[in-house]
PDB file of N, CA and C in Angstrom:
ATOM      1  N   UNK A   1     -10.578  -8.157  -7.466  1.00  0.00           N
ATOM      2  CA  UNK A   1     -10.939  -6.779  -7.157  1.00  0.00           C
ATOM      3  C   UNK A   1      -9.714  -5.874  -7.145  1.00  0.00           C
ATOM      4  N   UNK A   2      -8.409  -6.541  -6.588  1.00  0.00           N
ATOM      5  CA  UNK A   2      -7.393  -5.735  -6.549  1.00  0.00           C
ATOM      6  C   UNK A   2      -6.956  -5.258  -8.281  1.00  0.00           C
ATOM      7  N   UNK A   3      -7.273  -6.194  -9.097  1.00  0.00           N
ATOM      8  CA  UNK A   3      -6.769  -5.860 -10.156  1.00  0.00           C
ATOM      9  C   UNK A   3      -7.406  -4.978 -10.864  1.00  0.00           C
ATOM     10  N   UNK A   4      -8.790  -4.627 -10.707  1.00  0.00           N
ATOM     11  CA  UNK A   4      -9.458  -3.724 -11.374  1.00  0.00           C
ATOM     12  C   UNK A   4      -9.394  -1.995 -10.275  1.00  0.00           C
ATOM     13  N   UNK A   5      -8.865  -2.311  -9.151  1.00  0.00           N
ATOM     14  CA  UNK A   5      -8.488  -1.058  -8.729  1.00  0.00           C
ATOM     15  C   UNK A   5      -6.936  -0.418  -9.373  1.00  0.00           C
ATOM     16  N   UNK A   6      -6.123  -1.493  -9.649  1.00  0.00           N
ATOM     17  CA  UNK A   6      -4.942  -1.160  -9.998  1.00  0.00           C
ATOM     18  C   UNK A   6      -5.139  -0.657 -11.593  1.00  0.00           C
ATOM     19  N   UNK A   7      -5.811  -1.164 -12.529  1.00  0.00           N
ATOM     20  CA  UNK A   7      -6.471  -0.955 -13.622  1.00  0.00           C
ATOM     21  C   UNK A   7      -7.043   0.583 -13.463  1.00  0.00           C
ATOM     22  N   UNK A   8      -7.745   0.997 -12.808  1.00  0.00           N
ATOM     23  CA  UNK A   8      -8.259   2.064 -12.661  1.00  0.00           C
ATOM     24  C   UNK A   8      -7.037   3.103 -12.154  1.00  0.00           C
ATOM     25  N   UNK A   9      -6.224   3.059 -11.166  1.00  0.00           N
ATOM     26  CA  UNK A   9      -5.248   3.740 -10.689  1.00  0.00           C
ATOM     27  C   UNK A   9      -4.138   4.320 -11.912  1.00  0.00           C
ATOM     28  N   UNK A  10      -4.034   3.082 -12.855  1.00  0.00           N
ATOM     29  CA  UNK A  10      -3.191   3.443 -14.101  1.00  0.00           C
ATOM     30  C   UNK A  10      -3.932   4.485 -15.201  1.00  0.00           C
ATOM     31  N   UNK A  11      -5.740   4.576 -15.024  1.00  0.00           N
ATOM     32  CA  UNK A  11      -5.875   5.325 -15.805  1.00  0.00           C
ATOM     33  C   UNK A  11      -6.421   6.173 -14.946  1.00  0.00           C
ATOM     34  N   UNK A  12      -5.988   6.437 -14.219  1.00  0.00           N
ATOM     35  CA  UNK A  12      -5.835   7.957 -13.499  1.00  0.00           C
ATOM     36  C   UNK A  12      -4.311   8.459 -13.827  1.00  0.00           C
ATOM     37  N   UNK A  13      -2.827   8.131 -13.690  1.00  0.00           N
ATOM     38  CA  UNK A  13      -2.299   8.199 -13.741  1.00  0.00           C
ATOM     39  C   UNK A  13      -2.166   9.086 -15.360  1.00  0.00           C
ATOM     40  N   UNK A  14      -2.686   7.904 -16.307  1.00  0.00           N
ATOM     41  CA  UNK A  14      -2.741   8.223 -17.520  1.00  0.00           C
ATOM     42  C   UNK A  14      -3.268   9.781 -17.694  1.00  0.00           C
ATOM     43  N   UNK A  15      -4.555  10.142 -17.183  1.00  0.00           N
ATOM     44  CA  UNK A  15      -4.930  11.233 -17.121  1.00  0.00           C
ATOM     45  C   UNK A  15      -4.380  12.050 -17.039  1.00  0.00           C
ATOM     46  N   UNK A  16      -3.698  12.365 -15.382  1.00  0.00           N
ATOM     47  CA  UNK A  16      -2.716  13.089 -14.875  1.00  0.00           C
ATOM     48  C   UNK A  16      -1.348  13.489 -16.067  1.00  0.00           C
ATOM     49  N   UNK A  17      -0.958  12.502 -16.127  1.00  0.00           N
ATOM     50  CA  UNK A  17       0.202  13.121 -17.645  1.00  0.00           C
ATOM     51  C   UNK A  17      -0.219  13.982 -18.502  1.00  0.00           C
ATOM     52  N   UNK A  18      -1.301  13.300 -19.259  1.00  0.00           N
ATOM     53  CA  UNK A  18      -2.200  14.365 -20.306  1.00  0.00           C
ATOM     54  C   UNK A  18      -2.411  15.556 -20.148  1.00  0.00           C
ATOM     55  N   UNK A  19      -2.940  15.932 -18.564  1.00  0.00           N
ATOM     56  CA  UNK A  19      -2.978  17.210 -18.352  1.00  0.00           C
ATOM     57  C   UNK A  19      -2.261  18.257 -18.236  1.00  0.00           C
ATOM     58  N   UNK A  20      -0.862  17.614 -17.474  1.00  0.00           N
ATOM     59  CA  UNK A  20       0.529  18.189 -17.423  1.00  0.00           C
ATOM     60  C   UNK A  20       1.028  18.219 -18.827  1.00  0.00           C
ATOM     61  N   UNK A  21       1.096  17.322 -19.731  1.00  0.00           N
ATOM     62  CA  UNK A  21       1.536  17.371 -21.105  1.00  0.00           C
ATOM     63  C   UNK A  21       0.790  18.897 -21.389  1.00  0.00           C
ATOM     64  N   UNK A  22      -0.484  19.257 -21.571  1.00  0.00           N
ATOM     65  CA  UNK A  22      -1.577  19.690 -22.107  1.00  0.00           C
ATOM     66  C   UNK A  22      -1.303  21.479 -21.042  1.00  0.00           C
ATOM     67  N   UNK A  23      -0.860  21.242 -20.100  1.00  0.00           N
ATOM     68  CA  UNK A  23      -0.858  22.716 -19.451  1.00  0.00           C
ATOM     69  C   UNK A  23       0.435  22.987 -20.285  1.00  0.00           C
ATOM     70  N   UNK A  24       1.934  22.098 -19.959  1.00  0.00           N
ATOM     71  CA  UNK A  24       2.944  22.856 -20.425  1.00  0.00           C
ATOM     72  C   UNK A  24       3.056  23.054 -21.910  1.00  0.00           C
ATOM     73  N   UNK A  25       2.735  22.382 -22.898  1.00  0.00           N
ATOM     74  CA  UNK A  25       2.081  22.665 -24.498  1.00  0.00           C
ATOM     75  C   UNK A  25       1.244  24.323 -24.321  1.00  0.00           C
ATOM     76  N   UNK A  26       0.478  24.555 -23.620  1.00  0.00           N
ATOM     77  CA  UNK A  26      -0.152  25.813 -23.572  1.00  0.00           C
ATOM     78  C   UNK A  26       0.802  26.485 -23.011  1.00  0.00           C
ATOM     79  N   UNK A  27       1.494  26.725 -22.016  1.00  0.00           N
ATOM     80  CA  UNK A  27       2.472  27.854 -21.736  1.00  0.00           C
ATOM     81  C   UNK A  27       3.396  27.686 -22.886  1.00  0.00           C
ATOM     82  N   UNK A  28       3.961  26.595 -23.309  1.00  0.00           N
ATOM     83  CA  UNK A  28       5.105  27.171 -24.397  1.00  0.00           C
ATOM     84  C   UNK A  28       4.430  28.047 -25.788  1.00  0.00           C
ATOM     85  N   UNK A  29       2.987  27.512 -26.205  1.00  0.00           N
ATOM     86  CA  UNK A  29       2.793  28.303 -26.887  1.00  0.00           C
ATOM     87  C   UNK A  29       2.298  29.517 -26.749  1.00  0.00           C
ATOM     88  N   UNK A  30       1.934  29.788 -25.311  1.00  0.00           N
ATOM     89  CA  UNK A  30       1.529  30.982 -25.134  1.00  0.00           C
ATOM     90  C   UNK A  30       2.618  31.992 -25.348  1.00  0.00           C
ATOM     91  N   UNK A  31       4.144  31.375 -24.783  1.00  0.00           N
ATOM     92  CA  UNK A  31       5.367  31.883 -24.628  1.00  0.00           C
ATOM     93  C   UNK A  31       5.924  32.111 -26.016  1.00  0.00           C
ATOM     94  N   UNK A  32       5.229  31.800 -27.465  1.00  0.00           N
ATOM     95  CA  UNK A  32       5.850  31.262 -28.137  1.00  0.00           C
ATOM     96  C   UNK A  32       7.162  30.570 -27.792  1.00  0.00           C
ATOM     97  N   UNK A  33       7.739  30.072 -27.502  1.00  0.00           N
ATOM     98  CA  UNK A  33       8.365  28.579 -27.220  1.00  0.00           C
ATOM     99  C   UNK A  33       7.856  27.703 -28.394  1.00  0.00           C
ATOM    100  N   UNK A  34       7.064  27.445 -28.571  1.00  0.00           N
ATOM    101  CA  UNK A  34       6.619  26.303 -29.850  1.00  0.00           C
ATOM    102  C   UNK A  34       6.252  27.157 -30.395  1.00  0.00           C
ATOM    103  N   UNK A  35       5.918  26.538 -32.457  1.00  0.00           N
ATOM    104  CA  UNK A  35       5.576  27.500 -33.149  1.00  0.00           C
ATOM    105  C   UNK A  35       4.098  27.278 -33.353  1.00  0.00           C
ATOM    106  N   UNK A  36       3.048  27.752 -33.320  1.00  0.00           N
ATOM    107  CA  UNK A  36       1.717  27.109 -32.958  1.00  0.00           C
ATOM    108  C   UNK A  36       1.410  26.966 -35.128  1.00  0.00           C
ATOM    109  N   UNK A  37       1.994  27.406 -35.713  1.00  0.00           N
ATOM    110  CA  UNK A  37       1.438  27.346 -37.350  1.00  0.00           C
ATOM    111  C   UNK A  37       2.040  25.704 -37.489  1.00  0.00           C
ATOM    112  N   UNK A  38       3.293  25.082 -36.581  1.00  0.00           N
ATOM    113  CA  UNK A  38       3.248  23.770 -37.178  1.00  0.00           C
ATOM    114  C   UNK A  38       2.576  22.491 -36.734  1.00  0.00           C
ATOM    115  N   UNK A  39       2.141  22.088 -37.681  1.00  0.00           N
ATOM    116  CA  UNK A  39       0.999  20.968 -38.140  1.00  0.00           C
ATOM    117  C   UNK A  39       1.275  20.024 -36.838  1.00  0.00           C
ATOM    118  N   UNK A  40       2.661  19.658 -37.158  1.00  0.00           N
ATOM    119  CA  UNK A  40       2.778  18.542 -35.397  1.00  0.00           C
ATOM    120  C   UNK A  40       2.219  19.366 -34.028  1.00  0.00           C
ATOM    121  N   UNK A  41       2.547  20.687 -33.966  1.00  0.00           N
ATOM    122  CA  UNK A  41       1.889  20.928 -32.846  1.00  0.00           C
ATOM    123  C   UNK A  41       0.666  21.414 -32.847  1.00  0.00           C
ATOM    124  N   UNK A  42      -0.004  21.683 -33.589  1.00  0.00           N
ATOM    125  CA  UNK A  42      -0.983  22.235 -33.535  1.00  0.00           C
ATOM    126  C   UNK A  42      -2.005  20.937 -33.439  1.00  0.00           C
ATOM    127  N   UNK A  43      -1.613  19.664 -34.017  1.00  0.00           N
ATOM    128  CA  UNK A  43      -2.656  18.620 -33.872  1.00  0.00           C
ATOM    129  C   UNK A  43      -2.077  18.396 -32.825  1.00  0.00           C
ATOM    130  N   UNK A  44      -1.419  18.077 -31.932  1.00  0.00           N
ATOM    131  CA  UNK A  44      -1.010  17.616 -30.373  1.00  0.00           C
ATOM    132  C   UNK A  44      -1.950  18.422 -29.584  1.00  0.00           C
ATOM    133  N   UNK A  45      -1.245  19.482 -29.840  1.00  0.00           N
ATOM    134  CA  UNK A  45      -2.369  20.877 -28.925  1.00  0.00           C
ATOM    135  C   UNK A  45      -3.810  20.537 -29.074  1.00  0.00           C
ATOM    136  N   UNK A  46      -4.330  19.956 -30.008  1.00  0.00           N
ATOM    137  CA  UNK A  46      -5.746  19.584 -30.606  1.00  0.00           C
ATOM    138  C   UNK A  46      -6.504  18.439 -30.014  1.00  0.00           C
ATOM    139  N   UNK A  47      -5.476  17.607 -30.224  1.00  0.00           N
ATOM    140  CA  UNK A  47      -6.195  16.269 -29.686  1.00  0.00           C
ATOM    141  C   UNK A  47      -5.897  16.736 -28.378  1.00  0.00           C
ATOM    142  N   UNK A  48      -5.055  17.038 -27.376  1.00  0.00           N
ATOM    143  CA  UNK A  48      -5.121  17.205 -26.481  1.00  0.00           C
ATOM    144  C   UNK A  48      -6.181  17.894 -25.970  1.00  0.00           C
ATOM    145  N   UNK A  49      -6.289  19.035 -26.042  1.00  0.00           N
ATOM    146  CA  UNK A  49      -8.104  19.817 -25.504  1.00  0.00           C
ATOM    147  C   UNK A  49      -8.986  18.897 -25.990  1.00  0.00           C
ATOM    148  N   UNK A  50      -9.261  17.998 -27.044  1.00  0.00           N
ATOM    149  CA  UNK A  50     -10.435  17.229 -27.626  1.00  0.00           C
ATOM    150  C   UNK A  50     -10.425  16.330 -25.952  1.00  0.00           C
ATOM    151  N   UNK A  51      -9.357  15.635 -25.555  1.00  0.00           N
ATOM    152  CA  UNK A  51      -9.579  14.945 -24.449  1.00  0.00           C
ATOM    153  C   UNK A  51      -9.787  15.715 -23.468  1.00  0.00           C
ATOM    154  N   UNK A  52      -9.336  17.022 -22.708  1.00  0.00           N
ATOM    155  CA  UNK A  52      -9.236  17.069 -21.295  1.00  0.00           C
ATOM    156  C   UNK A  52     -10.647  17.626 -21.522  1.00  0.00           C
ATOM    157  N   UNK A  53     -11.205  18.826 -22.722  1.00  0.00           N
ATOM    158  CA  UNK A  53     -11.810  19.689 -22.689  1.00  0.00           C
ATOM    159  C   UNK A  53     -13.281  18.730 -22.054  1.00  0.00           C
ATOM    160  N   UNK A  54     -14.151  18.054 -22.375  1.00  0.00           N
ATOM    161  CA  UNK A  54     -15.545  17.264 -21.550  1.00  0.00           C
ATOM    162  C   UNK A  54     -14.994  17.330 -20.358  1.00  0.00           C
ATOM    163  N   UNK A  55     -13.551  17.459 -19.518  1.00  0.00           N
ATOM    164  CA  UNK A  55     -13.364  16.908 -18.527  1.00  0.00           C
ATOM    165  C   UNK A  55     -13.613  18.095 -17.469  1.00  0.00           C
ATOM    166  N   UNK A  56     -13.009  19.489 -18.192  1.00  0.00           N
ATOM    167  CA  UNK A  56     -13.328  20.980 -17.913  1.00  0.00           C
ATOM    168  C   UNK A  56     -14.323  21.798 -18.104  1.00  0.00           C
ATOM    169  N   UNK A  57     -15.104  21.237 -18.708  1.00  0.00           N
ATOM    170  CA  UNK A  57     -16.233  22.215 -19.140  1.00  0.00           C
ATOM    171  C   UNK A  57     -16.924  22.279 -18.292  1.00  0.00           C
ATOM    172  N   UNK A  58     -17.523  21.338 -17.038  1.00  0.00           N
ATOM    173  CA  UNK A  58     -18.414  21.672 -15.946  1.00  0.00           C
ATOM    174  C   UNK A  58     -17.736  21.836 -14.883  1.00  0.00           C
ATOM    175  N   UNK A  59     -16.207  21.670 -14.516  1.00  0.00           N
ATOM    176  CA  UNK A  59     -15.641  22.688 -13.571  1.00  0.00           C
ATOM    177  C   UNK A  59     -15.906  23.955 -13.600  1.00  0.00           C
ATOM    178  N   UNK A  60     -15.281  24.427 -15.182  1.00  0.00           N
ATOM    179  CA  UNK A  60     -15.481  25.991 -15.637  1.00  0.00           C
ATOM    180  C   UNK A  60     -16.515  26.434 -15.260  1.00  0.00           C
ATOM    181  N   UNK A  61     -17.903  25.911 -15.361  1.00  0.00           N
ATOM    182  CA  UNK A  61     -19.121  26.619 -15.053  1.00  0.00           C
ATOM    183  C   UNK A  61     -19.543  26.554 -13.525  1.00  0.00           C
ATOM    184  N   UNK A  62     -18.556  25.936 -12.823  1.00  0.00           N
ATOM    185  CA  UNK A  62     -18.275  26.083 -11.285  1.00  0.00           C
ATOM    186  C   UNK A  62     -18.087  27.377 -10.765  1.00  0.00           C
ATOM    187  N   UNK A  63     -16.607  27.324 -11.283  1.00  0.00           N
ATOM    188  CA  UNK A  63     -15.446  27.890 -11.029  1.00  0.00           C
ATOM    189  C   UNK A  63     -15.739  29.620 -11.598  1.00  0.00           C
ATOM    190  N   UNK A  64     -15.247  30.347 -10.757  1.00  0.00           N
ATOM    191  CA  UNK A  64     -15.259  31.817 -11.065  1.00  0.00           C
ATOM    192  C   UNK A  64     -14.759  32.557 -12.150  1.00  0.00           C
ATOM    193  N   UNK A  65     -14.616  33.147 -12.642  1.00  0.00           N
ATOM    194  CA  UNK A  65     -13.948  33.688 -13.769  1.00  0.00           C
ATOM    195  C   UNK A  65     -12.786  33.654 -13.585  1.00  0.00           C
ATOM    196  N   UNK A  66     -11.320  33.659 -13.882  1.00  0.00           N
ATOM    197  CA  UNK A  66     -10.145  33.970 -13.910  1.00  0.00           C
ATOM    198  C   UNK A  66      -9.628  34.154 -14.532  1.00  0.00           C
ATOM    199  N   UNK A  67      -9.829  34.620 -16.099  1.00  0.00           N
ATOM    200  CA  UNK A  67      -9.744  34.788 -17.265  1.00  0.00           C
ATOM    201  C   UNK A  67      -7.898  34.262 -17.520  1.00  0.00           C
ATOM    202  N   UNK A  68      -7.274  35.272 -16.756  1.00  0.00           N
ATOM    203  CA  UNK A  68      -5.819  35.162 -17.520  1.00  0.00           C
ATOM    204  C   UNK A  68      -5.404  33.772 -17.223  1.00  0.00           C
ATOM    205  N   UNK A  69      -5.796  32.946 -15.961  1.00  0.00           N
ATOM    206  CA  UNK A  69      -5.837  31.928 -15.336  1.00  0.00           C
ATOM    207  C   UNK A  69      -6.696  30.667 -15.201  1.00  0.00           C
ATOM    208  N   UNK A  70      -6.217  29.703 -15.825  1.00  0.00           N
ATOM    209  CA  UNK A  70      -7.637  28.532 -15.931  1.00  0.00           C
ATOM    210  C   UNK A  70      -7.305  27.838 -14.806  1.00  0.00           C
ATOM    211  N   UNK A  71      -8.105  27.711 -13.963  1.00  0.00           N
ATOM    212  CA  UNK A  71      -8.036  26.572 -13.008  1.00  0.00           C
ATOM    213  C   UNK A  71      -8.300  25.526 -12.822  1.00  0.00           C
ATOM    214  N   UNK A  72      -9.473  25.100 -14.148  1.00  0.00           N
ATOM    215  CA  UNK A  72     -10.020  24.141 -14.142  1.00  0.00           C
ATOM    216  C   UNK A  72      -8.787  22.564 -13.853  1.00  0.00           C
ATOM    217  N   UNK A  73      -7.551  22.428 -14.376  1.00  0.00           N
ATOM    218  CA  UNK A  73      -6.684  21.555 -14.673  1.00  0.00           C
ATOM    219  C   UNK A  73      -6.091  21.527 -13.397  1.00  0.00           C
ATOM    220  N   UNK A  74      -5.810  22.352 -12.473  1.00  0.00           N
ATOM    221  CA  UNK A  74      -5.388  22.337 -11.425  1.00  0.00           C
ATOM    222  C   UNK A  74      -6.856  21.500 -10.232  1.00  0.00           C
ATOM    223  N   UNK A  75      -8.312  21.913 -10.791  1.00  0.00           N
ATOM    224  CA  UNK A  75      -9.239  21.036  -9.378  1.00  0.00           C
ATOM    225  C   UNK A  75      -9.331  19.765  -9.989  1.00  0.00           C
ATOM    226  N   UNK A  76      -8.875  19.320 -11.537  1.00  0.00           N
ATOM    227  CA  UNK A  76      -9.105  18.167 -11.866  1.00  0.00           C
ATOM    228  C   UNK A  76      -7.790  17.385 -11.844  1.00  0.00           C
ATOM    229  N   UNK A  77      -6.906  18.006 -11.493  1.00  0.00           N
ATOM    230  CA  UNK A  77      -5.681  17.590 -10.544  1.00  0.00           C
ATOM    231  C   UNK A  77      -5.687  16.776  -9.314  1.00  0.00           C
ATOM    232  N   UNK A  78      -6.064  18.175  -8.532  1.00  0.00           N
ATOM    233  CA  UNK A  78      -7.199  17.398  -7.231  1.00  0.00           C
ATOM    234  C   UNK A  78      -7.603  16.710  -6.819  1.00  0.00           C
ATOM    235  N   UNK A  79      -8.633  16.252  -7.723  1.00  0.00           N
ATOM    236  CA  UNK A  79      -9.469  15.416  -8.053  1.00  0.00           C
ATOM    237  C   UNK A  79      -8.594  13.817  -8.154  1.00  0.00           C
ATOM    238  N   UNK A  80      -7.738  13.941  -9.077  1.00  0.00           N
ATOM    239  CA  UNK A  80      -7.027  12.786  -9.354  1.00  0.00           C
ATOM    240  C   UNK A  80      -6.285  12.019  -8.258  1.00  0.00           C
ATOM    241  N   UNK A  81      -5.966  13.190  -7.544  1.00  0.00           N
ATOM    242  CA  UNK A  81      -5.010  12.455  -6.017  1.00  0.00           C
ATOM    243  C   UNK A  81      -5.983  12.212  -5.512  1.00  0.00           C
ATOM    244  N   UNK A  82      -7.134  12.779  -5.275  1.00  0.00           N
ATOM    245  CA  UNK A  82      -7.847  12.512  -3.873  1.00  0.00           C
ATOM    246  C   UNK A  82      -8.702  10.833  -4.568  1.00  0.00           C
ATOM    247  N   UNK A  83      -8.704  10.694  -5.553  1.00  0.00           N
ATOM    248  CA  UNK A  83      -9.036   9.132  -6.125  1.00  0.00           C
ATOM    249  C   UNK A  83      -8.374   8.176  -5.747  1.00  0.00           C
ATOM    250  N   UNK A  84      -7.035   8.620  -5.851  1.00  0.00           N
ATOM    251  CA  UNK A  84      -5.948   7.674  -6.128  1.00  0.00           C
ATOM    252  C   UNK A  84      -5.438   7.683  -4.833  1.00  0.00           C
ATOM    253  N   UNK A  85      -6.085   8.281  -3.545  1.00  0.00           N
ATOM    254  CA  UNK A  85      -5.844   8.401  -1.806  1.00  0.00           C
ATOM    255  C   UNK A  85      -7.203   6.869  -1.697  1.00  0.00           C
ATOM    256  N   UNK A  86      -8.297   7.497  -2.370  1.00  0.00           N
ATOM    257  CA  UNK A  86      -9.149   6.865  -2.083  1.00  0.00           C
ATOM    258  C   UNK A  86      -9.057   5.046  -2.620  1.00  0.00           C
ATOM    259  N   UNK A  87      -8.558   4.613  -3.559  1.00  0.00           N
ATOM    260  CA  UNK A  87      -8.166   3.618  -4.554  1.00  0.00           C
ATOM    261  C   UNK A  87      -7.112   3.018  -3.903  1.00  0.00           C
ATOM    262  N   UNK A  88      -6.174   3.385  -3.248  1.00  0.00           N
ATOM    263  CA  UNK A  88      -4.984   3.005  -2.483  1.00  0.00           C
ATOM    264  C   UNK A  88      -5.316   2.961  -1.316  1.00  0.00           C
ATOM    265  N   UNK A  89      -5.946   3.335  -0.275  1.00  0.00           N
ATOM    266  CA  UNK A  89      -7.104   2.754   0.990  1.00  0.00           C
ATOM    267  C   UNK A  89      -7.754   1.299   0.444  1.00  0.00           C
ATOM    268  N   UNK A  90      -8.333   1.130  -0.309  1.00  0.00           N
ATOM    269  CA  UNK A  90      -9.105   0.366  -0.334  1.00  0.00           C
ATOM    270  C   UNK A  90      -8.666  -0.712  -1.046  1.00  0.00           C
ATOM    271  N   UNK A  91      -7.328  -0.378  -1.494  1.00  0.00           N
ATOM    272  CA  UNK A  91      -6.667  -1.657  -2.463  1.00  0.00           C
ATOM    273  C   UNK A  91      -5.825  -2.423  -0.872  1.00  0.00           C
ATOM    274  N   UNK A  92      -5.640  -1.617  -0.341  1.00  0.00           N
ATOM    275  CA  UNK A  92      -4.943  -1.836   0.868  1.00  0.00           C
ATOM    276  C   UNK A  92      -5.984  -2.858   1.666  1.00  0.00           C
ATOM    277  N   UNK A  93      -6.796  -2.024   2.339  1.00  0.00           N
ATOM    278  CA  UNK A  93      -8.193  -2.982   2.753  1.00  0.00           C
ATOM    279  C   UNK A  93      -8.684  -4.385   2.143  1.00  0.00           C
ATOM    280  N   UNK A  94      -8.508  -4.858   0.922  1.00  0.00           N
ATOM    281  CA  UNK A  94      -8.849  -5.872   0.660  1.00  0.00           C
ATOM    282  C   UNK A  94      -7.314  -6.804   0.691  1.00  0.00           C
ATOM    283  N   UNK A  95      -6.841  -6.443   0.544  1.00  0.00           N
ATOM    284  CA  UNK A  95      -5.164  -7.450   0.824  1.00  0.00           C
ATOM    285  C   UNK A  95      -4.946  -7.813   1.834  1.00  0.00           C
TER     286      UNK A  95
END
C-alpha cells in the first residue's frame, strides 16, 4: 500500500512541475521573452495546455471571471498540496 501511495505522490509531483513549467512559458510569452512563431515553442506551449487544459476547464466554470488573471492553475495548485498533506498522513499511518 505504501508503494502505491508513493507512486501516486510522484505523479502529483509530476503534475505540479507541468503547471509551473506551463504558467512561466505563458508569462514569457506574454512578455515576449520567447518568440511564440518558433516551432519548439509553440509545440511545448501546445502540448502543454493539451495536458493541464481537461484539468482547468471545470475550475474555470467555477471560478469567477478574471479575465487578465487565470486562477484556475493556482486552485489546482491547491489542490495538489492538500493531496499530497493527505497521501503523507496516511503513508505515515500505515508504517
Amino acid at each position: 500500500m505504501a508503494s502505491i501511495l508513493m507512486i501516486l505522490n510522484l505523479i502529483l509531483d509530476i503534475a505540479f512541475w507541468i503547471i509551473i513549467v506551463q504558467a512561466v512559458l505563458s508569462w514569457l510569452l506574454a512578455f515576449n521573452v520567447l518568440n511564440a512563431s518558433s516551432d519548439f515553442v509553440r509545440s511545448l506551449y501546445g502540448g502543454l495546455a493539451r495536458l493541464t487544459e481537461p484539468v482547468y476547464r471545470p475550475i474555470r466554470k467555477i471560478l469567477p471571471d478574471t479575465r487578465p488573471m487565470d486562477l484556475a492553475p493556482l486552485v489546482v495548485l491547491i489542490g495538489i498540496f492538500a493531496l499530497q498533506i493527505i497521501i503523507g498522513n496516511n503513508a505515515r499511518a500505515l508504517m
